[in-house]
C-alpha atoms as a PDB file:
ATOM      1  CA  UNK A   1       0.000   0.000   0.000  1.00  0.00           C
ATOM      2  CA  UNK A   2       1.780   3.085  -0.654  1.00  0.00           C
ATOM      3  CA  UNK A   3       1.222   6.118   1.226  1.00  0.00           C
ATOM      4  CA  UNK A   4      -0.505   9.421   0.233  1.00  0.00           C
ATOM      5  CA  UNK A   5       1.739  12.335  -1.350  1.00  0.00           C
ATOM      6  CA  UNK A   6       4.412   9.791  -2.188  1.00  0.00           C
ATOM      7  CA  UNK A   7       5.507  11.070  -5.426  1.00  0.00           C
ATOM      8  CA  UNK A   8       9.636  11.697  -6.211  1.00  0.00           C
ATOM      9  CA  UNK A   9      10.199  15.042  -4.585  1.00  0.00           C
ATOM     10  CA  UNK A  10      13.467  16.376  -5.896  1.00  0.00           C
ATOM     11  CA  UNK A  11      16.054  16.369  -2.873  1.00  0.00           C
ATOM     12  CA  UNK A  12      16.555  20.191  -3.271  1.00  0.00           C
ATOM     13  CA  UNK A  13      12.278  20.839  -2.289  1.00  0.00           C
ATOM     14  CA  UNK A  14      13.493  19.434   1.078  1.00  0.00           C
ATOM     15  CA  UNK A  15      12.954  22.287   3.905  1.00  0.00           C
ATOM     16  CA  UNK A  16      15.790  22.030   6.677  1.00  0.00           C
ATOM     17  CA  UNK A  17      13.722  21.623   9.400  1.00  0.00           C
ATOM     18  CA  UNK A  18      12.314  17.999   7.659  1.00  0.00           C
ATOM     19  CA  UNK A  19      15.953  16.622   7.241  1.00  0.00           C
ATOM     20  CA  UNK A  20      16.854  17.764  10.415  1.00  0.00           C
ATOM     21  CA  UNK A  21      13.592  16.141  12.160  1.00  0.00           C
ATOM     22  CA  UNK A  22      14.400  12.901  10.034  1.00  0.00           C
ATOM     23  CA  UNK A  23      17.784  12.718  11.236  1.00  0.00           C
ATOM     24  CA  UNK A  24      17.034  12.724  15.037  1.00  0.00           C
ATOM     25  CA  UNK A  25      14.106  10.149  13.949  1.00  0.00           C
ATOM     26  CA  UNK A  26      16.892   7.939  12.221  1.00  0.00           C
ATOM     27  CA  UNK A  27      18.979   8.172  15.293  1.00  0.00           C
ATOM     28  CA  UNK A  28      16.769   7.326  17.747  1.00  0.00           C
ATOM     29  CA  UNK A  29      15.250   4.343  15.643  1.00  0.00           C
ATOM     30  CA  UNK A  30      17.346   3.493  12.367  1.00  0.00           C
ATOM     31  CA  UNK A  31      20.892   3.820  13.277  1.00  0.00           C
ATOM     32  CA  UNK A  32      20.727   0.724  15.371  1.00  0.00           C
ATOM     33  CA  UNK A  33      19.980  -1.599  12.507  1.00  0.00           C
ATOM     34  CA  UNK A  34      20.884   0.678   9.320  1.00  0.00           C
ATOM     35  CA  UNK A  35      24.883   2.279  11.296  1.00  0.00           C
ATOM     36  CA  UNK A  36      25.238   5.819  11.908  1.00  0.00           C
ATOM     37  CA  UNK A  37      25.660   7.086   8.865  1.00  0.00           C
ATOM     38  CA  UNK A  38      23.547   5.014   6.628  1.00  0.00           C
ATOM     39  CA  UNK A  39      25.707   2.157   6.075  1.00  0.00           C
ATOM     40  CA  UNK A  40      25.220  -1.253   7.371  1.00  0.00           C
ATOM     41  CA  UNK A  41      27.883  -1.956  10.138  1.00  0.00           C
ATOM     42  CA  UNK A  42      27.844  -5.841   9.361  1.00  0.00           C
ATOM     43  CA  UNK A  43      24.042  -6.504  10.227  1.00  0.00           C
ATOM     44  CA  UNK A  44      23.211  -7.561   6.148  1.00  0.00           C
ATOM     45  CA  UNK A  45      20.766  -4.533   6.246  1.00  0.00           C
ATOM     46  CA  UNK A  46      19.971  -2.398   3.219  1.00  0.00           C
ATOM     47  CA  UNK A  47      22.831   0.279   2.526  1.00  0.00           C
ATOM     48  CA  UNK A  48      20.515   3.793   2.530  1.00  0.00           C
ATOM     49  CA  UNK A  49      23.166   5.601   0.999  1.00  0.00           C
ATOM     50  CA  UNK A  50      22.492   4.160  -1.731  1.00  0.00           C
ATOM     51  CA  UNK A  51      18.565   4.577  -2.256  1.00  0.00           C
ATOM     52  CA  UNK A  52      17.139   5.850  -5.449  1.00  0.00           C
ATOM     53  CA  UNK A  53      16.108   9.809  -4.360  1.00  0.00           C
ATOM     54  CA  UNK A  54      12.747   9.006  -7.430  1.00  0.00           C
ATOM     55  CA  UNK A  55      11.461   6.323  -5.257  1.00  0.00           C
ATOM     56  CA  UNK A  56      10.064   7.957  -2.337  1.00  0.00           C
ATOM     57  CA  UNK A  57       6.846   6.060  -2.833  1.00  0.00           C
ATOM     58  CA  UNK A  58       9.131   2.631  -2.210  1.00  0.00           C
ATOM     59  CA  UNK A  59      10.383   3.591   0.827  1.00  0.00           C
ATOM     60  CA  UNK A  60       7.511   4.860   2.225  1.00  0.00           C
ATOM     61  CA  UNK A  61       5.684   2.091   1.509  1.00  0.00           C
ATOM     62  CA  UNK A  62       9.338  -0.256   2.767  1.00  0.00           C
ATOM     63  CA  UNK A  63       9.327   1.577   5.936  1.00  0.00           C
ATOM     64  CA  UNK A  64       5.461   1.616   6.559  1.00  0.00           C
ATOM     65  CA  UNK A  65       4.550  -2.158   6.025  1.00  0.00           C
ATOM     66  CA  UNK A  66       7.761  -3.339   6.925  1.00  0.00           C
ATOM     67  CA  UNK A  67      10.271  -5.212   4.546  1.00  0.00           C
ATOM     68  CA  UNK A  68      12.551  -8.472   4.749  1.00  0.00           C
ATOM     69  CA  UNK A  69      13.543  -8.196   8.377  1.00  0.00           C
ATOM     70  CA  UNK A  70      12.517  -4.773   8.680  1.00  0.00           C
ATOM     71  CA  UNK A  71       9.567  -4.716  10.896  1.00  0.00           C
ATOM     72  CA  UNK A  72       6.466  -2.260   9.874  1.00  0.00           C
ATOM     73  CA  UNK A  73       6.671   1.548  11.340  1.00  0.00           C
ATOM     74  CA  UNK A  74       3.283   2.870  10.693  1.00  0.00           C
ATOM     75  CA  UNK A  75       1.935   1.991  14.078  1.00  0.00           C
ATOM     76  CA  UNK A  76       5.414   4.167  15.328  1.00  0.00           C
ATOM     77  CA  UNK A  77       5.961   6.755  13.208  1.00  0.00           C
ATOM     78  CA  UNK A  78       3.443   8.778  11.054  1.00  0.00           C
ATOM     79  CA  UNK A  79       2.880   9.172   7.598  1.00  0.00           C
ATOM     80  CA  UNK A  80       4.879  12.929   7.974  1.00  0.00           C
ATOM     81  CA  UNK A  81       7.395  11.247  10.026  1.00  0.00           C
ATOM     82  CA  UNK A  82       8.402   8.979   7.404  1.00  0.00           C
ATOM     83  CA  UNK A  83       8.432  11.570   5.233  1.00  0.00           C
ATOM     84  CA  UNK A  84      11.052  13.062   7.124  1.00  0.00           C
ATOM     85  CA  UNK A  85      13.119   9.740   7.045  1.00  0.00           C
ATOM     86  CA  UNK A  86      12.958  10.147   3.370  1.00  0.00           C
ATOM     87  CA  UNK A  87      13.932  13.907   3.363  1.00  0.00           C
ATOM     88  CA  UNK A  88      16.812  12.883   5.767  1.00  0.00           C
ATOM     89  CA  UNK A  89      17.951   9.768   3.837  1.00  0.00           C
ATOM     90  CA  UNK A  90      17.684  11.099   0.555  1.00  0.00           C
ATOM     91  CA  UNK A  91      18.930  15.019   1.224  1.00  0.00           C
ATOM     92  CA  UNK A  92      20.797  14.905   4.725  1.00  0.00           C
ATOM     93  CA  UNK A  93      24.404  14.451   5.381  1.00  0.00           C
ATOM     94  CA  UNK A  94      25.838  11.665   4.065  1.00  0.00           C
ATOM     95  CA  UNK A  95      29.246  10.685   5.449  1.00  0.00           C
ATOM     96  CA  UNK A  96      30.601   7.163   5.492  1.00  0.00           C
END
């Protein structure tokens, strides 16, 4: 099921404030599982570094149902929230 408003959004249309408030939501529940800085420490989880910035749509949907061993996070996090995991992933710092 993908989410409402899930279209590409061109990383530059990202407002500050949304990759900032996705990068404390990645550090307080992604960087356990995904490392620090987006890249998997050893775990076999998916490299985010490396996710296509056109398919917002995928990893809303990914990070919302749940994928592989990823468990589902809309109960957690909402729709905007996700949004901001995108924003961070896709447009934040990315330093390996």
């Amino acid at each position: 099921m993908a989410y409402a408003g899930a279209q590409a959004q061109d990383a530059a249309t990202f407002k500050p404030e949304q990759i900032a408030a996705g990068a404390a939501l990645y550090k307080k529940n992604c960087a356990i599982c995904h490392g620090e800085k987006m890249v998997d420490t050893g775990g076999g989880f998916f490299n985010l570094l490396t996710f296509p910035p056109a398919q917002r749509s995928r990893f809303m949907t990914s990070v919302g149902n749940g994928k592989n061993s990823m468990p589902p996070w809309k109960s957690v996090l909402s729709q905007e929230q996700i949004g901001e995991l995108f924003a961070y992933v896709v447009a934040g710092e990315k330093k390996p």
